[in-house]
N, C-alpha and C. Protein backbone atom coordinates (compact mmCIF):
# COMPACT_ATOMS: atom_id res chain seq x y z
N UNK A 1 36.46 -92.84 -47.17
CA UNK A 1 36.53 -93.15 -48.59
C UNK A 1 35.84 -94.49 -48.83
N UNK A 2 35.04 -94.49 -49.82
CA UNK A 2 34.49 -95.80 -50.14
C UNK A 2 34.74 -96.93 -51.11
N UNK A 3 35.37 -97.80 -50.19
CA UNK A 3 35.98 -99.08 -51.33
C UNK A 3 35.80 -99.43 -52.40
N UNK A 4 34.79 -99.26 -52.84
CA UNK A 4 33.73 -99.98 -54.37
C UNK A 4 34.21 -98.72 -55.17
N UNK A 5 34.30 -97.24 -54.31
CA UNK A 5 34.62 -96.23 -55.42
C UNK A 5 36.43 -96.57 -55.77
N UNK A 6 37.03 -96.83 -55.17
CA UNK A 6 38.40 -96.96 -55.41
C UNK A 6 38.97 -97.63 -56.21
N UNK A 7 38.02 -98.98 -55.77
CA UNK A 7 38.02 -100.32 -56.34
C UNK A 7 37.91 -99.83 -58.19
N UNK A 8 36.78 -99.28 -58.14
CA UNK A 8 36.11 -98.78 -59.53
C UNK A 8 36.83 -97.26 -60.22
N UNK A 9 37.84 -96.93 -59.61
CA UNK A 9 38.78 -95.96 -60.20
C UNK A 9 40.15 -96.55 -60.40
N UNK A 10 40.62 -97.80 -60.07
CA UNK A 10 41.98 -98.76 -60.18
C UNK A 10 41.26 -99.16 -60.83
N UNK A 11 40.47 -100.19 -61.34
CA UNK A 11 40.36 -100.85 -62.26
C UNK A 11 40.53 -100.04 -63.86
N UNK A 12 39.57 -98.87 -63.74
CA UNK A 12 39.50 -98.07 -64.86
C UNK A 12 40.80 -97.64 -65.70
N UNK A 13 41.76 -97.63 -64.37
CA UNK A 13 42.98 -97.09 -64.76
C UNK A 13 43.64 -98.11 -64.82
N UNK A 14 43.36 -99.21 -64.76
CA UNK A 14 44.05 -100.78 -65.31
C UNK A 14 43.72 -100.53 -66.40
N UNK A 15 42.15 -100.75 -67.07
CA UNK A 15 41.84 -100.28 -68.19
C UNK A 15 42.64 -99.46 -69.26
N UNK A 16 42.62 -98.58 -68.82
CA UNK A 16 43.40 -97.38 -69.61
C UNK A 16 44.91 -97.80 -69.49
N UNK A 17 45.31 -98.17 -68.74
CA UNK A 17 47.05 -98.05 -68.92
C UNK A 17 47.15 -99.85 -70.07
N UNK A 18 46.03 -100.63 -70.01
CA UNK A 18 46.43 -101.87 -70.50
C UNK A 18 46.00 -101.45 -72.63
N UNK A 19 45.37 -100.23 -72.48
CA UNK A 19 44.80 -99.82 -73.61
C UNK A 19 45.74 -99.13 -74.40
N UNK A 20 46.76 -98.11 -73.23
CA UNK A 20 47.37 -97.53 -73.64
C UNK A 20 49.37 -98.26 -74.26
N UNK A 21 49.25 -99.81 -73.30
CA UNK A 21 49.88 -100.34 -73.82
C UNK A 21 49.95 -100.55 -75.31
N UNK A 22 48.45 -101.51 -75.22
CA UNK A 22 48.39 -101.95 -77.02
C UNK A 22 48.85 -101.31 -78.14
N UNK A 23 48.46 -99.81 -77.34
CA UNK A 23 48.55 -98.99 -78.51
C UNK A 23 50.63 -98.57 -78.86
N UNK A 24 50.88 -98.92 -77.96
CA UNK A 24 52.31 -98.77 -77.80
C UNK A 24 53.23 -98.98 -78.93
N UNK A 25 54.40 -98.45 -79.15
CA UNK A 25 55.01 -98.54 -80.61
C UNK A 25 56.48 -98.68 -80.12
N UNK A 26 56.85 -98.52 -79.02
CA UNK A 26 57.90 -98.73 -78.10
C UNK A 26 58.28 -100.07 -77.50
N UNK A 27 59.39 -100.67 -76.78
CA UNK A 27 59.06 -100.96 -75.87
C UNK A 27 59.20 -100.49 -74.55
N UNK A 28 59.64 -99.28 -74.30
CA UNK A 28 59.68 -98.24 -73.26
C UNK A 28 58.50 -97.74 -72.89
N UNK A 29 58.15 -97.96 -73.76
CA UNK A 29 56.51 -97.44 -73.67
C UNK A 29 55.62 -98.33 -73.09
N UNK A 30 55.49 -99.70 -73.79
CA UNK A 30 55.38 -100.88 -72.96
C UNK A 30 55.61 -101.04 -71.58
N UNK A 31 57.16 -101.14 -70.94
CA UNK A 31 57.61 -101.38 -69.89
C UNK A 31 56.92 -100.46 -69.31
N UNK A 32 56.76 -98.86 -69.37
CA UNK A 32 56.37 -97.79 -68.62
C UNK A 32 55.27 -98.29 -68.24
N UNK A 33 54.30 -98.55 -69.20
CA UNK A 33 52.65 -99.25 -69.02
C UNK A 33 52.91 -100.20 -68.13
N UNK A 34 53.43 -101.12 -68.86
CA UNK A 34 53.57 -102.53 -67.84
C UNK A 34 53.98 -102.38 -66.20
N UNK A 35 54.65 -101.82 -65.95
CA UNK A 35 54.77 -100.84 -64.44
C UNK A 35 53.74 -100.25 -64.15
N UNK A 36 53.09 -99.76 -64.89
CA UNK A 36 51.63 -99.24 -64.04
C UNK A 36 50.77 -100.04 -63.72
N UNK A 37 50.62 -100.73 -64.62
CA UNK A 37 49.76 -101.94 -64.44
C UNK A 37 50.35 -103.08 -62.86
N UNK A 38 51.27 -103.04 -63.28
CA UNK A 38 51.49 -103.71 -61.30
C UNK A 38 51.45 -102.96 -60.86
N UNK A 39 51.91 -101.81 -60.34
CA UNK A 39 51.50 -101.39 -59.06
C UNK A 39 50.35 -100.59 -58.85
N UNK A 40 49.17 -100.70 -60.15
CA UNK A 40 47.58 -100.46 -59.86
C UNK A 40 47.36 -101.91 -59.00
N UNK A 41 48.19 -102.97 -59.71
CA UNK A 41 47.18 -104.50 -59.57
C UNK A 41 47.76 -104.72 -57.88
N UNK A 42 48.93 -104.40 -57.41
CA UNK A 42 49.23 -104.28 -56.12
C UNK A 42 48.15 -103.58 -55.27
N UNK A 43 47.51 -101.68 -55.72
CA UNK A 43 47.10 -101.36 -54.69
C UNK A 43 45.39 -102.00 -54.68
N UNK A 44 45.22 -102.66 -56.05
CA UNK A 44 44.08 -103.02 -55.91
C UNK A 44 44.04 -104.43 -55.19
N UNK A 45 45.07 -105.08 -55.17
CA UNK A 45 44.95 -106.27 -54.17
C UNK A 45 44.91 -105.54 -52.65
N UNK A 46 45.41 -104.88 -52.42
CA UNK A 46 45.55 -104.24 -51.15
C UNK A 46 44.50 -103.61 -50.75
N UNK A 47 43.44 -103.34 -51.64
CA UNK A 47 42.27 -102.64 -50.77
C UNK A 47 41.21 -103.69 -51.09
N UNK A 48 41.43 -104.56 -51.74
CA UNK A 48 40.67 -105.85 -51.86
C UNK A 48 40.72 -106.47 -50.14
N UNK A 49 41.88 -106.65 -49.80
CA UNK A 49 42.28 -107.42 -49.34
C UNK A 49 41.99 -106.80 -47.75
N UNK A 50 41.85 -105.33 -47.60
CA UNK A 50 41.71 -104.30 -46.63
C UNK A 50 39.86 -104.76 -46.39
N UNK A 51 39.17 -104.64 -47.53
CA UNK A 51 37.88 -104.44 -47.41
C UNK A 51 37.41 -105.73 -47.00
N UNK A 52 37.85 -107.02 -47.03
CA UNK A 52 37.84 -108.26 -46.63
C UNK A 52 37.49 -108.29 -45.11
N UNK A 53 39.03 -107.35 -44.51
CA UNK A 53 38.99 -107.70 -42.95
C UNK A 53 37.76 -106.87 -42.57
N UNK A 54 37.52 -106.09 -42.71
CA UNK A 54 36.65 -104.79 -42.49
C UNK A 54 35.25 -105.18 -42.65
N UNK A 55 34.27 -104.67 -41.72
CA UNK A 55 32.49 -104.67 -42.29
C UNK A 55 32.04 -103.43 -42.71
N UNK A 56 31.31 -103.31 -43.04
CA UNK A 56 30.92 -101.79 -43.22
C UNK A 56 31.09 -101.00 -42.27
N UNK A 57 30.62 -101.34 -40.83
CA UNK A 57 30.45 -100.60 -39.96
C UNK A 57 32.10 -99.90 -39.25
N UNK A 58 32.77 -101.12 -39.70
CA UNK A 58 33.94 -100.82 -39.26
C UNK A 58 34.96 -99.71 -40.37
N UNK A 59 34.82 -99.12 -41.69
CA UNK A 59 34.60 -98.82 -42.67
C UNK A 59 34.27 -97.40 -42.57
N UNK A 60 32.95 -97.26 -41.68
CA UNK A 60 32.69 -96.20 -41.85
C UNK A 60 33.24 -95.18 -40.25
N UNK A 61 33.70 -96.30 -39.59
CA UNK A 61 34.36 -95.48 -38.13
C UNK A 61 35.79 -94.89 -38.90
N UNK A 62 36.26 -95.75 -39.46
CA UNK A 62 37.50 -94.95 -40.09
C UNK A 62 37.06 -93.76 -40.91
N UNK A 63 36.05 -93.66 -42.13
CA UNK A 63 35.82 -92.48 -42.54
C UNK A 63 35.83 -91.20 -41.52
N UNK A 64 35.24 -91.41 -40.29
CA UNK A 64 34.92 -90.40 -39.03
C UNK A 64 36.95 -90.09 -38.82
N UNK A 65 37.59 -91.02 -39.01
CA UNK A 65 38.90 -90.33 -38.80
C UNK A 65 39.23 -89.20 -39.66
N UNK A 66 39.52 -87.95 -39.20
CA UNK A 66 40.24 -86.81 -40.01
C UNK A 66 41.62 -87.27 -40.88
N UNK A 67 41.21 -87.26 -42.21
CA UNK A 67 42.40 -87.54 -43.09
C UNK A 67 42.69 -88.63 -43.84
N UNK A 68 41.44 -89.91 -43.24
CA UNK A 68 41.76 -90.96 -44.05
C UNK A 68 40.56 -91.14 -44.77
C-alpha cells in the first residue's frame, strides 16, 4: 500500500468529516464528527510517523508481504 495514497484518503476524510461538522445542527452530531476527526488525526499521525522510519525500499519489501 502506498503512503502518499493513504496519507491523501485521511486527509480527505478529515476534510469531509470537519465539513460535515460545520454543517451540524446538533451537538451529537458535532461530538460524533469530532470523534472522527481524532481518530483520522491519530491514524494519520501513525502512518506519518511509520513512513518516517521507513525508505522506500524498505516500503516496498513490505508490499511483497501477502496481506499488508
Amino acid at each position: 500500500m502506498n503512503p502518499e495514497m493513504i496519507i491523501e484518503g485521511i486527509l480527505k476524510e478529515i476534510s469531509s468529516a470537519l465539513e460535515t461538522m460545520s454543517k451540524s445542527n446538533t451537538i451529537e452530531e458535532k461530538v460524533n464528527c469530532s470523534k472522527i476527526v481524532k481518530n483520522l488525526s491519530e491514524s494519520f499521525s501513525m502512518i506519518v510517523d511509520v513512513s518516517m522510519i521507513f525508505d522506500d525500499e524498505d516500503l516496498e519489501d513490505l508490499e511483497d508481504i501477502e496481506g499488508f
